[in-house]
N, C-alpha and C. Protein backbone atom coordinates (compact mmCIF):
# COMPACT_ATOMS: atom_id res chain seq x y z
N UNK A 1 -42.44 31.30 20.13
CA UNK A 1 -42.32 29.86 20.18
C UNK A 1 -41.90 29.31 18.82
N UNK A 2 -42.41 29.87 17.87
CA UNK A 2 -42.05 29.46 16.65
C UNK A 2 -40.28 29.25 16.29
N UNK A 3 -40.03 30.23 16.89
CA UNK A 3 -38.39 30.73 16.12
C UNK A 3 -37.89 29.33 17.22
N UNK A 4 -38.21 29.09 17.94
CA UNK A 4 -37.21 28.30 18.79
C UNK A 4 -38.24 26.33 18.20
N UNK A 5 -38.96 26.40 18.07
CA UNK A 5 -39.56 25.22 17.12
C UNK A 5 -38.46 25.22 15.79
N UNK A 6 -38.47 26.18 15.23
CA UNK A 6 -37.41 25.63 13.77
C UNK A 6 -36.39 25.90 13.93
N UNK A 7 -35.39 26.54 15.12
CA UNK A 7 -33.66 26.08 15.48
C UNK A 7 -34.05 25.28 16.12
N UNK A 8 -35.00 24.24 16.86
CA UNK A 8 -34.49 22.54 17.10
C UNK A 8 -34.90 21.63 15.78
N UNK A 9 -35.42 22.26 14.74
CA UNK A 9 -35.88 21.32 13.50
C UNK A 9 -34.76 21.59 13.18
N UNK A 10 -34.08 22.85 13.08
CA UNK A 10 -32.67 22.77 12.17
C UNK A 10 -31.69 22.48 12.99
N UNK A 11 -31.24 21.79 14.05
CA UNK A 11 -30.73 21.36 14.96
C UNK A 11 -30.44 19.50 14.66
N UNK A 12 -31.84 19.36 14.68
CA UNK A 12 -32.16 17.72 14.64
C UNK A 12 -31.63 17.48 13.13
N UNK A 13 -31.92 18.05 12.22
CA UNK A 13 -31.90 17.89 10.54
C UNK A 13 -29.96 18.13 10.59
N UNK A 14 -29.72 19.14 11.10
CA UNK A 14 -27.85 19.17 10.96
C UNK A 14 -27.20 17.92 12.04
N UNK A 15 -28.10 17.04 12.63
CA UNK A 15 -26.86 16.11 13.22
C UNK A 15 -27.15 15.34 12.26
N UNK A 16 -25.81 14.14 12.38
CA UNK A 16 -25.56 12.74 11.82
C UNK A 16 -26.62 11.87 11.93
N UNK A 17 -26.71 11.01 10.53
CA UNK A 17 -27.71 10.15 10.75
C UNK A 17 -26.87 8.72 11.44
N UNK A 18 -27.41 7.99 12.29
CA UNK A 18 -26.15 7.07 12.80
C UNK A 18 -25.57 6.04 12.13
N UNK A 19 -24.86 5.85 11.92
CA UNK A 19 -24.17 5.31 11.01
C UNK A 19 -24.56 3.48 11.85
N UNK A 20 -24.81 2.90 10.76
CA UNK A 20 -25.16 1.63 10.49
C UNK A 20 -23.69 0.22 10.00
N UNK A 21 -23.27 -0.40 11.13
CA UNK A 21 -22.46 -1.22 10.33
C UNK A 21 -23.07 -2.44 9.69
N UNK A 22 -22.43 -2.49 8.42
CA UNK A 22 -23.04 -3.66 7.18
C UNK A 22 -22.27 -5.09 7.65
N UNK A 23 -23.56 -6.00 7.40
CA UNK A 23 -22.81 -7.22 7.53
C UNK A 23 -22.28 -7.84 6.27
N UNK A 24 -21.48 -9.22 6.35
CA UNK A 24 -21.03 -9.54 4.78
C UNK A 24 -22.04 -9.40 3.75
N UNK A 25 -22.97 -9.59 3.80
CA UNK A 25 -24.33 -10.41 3.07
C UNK A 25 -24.46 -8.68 2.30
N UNK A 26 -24.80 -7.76 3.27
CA UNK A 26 -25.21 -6.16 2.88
C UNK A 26 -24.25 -5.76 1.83
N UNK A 27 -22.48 -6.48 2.47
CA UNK A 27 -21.74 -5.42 1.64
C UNK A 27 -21.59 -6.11 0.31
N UNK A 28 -22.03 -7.22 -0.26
CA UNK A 28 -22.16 -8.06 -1.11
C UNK A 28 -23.17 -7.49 -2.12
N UNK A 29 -24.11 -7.48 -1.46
CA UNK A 29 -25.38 -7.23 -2.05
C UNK A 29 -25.21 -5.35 -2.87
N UNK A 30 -24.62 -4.46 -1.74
CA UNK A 30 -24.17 -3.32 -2.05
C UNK A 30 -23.21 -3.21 -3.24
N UNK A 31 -22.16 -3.71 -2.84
CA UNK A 31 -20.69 -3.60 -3.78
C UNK A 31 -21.07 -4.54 -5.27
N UNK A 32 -21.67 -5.34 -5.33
CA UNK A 32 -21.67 -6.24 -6.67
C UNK A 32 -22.35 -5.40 -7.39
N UNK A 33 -21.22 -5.73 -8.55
CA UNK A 33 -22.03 -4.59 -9.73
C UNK A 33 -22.35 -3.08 -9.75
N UNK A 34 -21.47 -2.52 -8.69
CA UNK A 34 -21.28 -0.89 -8.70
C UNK A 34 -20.22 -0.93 -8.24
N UNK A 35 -19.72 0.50 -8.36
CA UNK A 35 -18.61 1.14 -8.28
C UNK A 35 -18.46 1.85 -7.00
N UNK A 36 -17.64 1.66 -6.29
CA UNK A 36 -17.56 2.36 -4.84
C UNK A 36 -16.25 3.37 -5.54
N UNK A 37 -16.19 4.70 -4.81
CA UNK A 37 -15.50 5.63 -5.00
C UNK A 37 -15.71 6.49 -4.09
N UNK A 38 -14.52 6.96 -3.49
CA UNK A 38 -14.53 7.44 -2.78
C UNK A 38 -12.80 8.50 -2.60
N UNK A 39 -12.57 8.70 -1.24
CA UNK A 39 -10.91 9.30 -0.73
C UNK A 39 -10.61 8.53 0.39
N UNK A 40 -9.40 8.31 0.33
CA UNK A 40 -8.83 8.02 1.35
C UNK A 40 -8.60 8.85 2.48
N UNK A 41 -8.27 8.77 3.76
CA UNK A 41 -8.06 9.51 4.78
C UNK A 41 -6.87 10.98 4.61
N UNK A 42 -6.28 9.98 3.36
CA UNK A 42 -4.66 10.72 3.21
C UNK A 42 -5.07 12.03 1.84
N UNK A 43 -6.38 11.78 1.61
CA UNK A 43 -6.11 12.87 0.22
C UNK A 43 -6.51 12.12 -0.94
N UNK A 44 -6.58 10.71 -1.10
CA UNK A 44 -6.21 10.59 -2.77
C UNK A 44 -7.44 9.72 -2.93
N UNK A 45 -7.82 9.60 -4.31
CA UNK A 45 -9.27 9.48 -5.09
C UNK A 45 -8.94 7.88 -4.73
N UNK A 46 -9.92 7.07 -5.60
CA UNK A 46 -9.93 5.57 -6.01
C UNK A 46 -11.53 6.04 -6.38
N UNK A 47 -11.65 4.72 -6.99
CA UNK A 47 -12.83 4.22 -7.60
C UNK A 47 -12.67 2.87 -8.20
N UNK A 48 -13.53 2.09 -7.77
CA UNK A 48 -13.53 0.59 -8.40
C UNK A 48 -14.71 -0.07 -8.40
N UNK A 49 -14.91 -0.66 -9.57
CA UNK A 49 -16.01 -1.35 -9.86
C UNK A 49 -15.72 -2.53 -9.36
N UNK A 50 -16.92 -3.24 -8.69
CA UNK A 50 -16.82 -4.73 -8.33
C UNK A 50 -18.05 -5.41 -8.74
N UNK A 51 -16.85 -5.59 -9.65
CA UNK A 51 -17.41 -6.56 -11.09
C UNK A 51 -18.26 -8.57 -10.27
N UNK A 52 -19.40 -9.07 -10.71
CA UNK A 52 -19.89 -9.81 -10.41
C UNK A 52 -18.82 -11.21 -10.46
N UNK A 53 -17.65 -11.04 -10.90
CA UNK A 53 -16.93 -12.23 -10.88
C UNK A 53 -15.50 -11.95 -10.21
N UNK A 54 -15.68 -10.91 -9.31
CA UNK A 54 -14.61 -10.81 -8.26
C UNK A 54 -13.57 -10.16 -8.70
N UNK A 55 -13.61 -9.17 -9.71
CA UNK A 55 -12.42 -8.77 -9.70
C UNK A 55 -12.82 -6.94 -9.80
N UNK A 56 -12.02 -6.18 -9.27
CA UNK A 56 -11.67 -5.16 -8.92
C UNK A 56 -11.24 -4.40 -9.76
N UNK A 57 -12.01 -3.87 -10.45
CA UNK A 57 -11.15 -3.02 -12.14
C UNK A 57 -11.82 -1.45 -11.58
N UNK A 58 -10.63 -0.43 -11.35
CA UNK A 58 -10.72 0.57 -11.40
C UNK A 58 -8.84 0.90 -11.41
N UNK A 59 -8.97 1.92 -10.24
CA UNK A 59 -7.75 2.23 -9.88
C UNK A 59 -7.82 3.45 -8.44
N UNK A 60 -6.59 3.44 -7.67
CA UNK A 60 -6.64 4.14 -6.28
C UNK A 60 -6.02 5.75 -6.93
N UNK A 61 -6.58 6.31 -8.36
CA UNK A 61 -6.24 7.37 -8.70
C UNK A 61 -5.18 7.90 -9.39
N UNK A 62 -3.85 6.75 -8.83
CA UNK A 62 -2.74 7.02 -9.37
C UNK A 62 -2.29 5.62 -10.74
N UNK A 63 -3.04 4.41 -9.77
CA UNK A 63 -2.33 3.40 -10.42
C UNK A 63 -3.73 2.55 -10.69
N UNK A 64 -3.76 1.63 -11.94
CA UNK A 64 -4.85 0.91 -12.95
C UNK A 64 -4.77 0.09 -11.84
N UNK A 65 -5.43 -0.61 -11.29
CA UNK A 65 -5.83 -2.25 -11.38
C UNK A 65 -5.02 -3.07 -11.95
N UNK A 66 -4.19 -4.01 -11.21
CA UNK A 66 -4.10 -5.42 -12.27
C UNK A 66 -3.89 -6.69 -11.17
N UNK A 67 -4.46 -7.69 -11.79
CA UNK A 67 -4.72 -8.77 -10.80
C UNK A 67 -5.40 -8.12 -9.57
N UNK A 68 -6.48 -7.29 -9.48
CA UNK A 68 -7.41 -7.10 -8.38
C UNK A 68 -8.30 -7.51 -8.19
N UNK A 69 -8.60 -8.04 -6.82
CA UNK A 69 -10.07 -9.09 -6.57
C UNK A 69 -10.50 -8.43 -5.58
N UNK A 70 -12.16 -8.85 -5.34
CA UNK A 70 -12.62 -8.63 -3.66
C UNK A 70 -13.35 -9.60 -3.68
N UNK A 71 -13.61 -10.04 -2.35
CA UNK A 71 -14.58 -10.90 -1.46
C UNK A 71 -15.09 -10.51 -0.06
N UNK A 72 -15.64 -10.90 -0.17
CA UNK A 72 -16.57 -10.63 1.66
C UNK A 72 -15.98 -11.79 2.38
N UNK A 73 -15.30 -11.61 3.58
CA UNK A 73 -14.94 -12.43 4.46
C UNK A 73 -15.47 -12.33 5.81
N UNK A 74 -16.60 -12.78 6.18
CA UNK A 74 -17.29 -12.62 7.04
C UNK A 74 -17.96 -11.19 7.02
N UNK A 75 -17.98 -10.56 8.15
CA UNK A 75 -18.36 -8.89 8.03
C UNK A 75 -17.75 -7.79 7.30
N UNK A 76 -16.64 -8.52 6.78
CA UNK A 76 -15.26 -7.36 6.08
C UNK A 76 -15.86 -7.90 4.43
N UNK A 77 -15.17 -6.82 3.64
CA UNK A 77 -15.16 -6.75 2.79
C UNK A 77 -13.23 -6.64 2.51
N UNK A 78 -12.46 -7.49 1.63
CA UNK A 78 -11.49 -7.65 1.71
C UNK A 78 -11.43 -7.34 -0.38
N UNK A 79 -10.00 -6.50 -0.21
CA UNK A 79 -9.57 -6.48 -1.56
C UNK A 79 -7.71 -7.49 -2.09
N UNK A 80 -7.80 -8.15 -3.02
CA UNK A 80 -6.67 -8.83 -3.00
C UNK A 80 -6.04 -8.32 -4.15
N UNK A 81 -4.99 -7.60 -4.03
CA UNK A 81 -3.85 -7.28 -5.46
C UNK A 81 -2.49 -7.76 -5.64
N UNK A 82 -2.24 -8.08 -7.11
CA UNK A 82 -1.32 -8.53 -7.73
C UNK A 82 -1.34 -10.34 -7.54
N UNK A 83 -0.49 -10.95 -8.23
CA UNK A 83 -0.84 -12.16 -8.53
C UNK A 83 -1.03 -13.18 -7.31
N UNK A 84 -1.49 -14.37 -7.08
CA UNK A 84 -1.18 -14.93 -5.84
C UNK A 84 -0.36 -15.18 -5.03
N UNK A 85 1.01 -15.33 -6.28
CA UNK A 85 1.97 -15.56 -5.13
C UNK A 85 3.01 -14.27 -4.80
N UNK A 86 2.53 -12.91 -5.02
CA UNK A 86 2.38 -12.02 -4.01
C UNK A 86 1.54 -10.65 -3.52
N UNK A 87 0.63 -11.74 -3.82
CA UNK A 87 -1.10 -10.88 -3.29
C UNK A 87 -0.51 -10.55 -1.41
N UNK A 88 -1.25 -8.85 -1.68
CA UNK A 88 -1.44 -7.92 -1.13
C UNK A 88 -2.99 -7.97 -0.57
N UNK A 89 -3.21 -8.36 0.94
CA UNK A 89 -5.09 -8.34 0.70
C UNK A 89 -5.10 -7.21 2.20
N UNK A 90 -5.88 -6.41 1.92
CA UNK A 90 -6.00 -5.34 2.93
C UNK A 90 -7.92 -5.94 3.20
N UNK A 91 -8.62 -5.53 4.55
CA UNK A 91 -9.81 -6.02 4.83
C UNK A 91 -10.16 -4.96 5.74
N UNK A 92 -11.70 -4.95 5.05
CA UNK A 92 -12.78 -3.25 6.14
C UNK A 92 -13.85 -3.84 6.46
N UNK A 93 -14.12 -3.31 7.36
CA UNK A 93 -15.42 -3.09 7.85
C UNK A 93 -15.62 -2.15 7.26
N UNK A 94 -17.23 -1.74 7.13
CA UNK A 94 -17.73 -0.83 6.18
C UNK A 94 -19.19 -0.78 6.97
N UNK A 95 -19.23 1.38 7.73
CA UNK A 95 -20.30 1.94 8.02
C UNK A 95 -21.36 2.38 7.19
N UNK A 96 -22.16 2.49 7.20
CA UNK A 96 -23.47 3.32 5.97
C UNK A 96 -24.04 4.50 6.80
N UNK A 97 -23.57 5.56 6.57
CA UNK A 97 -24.66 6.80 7.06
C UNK A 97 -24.88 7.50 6.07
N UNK A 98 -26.12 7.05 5.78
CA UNK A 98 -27.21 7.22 4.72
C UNK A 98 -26.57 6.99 3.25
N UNK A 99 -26.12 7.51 2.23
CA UNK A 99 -25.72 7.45 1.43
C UNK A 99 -24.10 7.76 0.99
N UNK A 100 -23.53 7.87 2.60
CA UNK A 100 -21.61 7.62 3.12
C UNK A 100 -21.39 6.60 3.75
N UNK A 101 -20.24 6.16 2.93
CA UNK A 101 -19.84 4.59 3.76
C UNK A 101 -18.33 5.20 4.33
N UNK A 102 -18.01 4.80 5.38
CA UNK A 102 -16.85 4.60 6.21
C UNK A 102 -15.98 3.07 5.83
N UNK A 103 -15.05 3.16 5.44
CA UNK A 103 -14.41 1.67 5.32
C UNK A 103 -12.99 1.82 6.20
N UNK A 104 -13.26 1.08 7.46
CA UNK A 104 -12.10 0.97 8.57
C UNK A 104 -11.57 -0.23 8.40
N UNK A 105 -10.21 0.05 8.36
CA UNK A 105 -9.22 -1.45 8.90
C UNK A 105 -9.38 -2.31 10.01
N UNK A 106 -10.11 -3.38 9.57
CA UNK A 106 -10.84 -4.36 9.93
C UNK A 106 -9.86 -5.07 11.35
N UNK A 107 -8.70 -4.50 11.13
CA UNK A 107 -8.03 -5.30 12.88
C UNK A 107 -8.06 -4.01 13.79
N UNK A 108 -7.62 -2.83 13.13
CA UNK A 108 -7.57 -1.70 14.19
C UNK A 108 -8.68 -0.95 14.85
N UNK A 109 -9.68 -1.08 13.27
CA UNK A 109 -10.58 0.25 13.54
C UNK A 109 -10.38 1.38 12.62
N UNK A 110 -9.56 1.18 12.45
CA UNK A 110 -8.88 2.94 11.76
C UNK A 110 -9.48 3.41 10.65
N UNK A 111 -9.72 4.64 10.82
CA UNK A 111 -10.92 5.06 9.09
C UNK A 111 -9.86 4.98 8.11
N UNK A 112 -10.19 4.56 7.14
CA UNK A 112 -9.32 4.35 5.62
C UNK A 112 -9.29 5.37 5.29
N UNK A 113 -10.81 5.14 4.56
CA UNK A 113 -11.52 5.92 3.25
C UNK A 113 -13.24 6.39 3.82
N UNK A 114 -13.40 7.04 2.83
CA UNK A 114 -14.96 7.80 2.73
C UNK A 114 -15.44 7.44 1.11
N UNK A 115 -16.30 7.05 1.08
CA UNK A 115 -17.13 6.47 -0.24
C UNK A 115 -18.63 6.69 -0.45
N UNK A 116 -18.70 6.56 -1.55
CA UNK A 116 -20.28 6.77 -2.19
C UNK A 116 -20.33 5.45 -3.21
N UNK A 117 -21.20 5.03 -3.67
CA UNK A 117 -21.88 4.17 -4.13
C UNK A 117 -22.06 4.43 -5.22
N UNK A 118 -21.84 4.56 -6.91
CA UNK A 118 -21.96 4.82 -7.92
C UNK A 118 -22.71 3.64 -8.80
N UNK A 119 -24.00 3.83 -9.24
CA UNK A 119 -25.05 2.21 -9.30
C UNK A 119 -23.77 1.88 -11.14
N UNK A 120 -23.54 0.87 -11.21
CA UNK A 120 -23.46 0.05 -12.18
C UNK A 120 -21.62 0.45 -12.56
N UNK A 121 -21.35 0.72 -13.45
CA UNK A 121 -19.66 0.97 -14.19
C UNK A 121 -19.90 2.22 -14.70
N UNK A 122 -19.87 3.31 -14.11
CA UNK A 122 -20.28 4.66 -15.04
C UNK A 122 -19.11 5.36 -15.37
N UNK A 123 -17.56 4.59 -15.16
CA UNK A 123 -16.38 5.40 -15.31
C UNK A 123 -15.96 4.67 -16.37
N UNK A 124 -16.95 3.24 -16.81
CA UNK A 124 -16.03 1.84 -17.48
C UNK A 124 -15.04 1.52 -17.27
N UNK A 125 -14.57 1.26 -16.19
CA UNK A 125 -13.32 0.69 -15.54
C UNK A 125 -13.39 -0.38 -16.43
N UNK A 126 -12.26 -1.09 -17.00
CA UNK A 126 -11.91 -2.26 -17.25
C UNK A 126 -10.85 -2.60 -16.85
N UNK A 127 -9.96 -3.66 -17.69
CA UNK A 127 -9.26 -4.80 -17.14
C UNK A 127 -7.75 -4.09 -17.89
N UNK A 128 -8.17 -3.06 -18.81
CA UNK A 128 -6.81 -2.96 -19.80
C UNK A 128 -6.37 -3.37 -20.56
N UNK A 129 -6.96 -4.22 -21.67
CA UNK A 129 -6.83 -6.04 -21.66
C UNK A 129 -5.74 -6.72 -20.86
N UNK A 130 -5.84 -6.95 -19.92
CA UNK A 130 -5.06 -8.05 -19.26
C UNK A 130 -5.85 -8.34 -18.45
N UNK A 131 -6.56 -9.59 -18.82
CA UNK A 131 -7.81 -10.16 -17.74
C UNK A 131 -6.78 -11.33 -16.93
N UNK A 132 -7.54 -10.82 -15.81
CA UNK A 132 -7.25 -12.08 -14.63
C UNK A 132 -8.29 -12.55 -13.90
N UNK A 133 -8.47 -13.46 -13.45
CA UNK A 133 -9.17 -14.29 -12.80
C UNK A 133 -9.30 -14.11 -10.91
N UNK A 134 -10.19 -14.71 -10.67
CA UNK A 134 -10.11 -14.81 -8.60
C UNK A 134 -10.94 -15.68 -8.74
N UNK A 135 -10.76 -16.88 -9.20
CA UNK A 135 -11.26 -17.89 -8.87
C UNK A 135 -10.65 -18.76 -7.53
N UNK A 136 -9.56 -18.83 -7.61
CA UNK A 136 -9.17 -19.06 -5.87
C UNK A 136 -9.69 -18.40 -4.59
N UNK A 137 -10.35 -17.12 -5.18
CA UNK A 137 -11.21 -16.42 -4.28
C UNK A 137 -12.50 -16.37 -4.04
N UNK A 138 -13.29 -16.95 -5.03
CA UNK A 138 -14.37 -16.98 -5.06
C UNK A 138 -14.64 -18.55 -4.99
N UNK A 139 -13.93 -19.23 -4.73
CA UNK A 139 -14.29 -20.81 -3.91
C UNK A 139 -14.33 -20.56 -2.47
N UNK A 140 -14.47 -19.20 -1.75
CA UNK A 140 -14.94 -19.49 -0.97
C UNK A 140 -16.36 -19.06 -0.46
N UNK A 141 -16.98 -18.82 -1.55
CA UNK A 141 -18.45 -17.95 -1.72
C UNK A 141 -19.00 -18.83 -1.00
N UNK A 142 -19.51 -19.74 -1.31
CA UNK A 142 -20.59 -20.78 -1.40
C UNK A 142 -20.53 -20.98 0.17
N UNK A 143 -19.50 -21.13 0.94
CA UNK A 143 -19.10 -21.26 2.79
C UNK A 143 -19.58 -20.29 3.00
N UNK A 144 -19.28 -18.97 2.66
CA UNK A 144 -19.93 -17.77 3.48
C UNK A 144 -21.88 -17.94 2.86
N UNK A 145 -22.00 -18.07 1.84
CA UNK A 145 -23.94 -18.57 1.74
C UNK A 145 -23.95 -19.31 2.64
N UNK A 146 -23.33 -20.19 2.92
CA UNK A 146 -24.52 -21.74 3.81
C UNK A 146 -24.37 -20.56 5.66
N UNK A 147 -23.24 -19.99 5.68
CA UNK A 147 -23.23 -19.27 6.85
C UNK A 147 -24.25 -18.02 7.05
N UNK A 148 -24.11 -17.33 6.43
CA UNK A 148 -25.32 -16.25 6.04
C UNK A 148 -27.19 -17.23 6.48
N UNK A 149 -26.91 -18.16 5.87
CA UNK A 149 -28.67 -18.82 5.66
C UNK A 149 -28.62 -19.53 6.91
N UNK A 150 -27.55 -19.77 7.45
CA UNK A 150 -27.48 -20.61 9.10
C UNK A 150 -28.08 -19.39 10.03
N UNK A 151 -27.41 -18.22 9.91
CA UNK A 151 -28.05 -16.87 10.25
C UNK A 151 -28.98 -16.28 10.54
N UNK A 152 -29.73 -16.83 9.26
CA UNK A 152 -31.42 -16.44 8.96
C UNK A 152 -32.15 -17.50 9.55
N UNK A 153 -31.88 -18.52 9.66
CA UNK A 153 -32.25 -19.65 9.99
C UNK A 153 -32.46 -19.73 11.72
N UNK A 154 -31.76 -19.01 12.29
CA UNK A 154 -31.92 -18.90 13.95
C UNK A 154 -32.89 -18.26 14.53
């Protein structure tokens, strides 16, 4: 009895833990002030810090950061590159199984990337000196709070 007691313990312990989708509020709370890093579906690294004032300083492995922002737009977590007037904004949903996040393209579904959570700037991503701003992006914080607390509020 024994031997067949610990191949279903090692049975139960080798499946997936179920993966959890994050709402805006989680991936906010998660992403500010650490570094997500991870691969893309296709092969290639990234890592980026998301810095408490919205901007996106790392790089997708090959190429630095410049003019990069993120925000939470409802349940997605959305990244915006190059200047406004021709910002690039791609938007995920983002799974958590256990300490792996899944980040899918927020209209299709489609897995991107695979990521881990790195607590604080441990690569020091910066800006390069060429600081830019997302303040056009982050006027819309304060709408997604009063929505979040309408939330809690039900």
């Amino acid at each position: 009895m024994r031997p067949i007691l610990a191949l279903a313990l090692a049975l139960v312990l080798a499946l997936p833990a179920r993966a959890e989708m994050l709402t805006g509020a989680q991936i906010r709370d998660l992403f500010t002030g650490n570094t997500v890093a991870g691969h893309y579906v296709t092969g290639g690294p990234f890592s980026e810090y998301h810095a408490p004032d919205g901007r996106a300083l790392g790089d997708n492995g090959l190429t630095l950061n410049v003019d990069a922002c993120w925000n939470t737009d409802g349940d997605k977590v959305c990244y915006h590159y190059g200047p406004a007037k021709d910002r690039r904004t791609y938007c995920f949903t983002v799974e958590r199984n256990g300490d792996n996040l899944a980040l899918k393209v927020a209209d299709t579904g489609r897995l991107n990337a695979l990521a881990t959570i790195e607590k604080g700037n441990p690569k020091e991503h910066g800006d390069g000196g060429r600081r830019w701003s997302c303040d056009d992006l982050l006027a819309t914080r304060p709408m997604e709070r009063l929505r979040a607390l309408a939330r809690i509020g039900r």
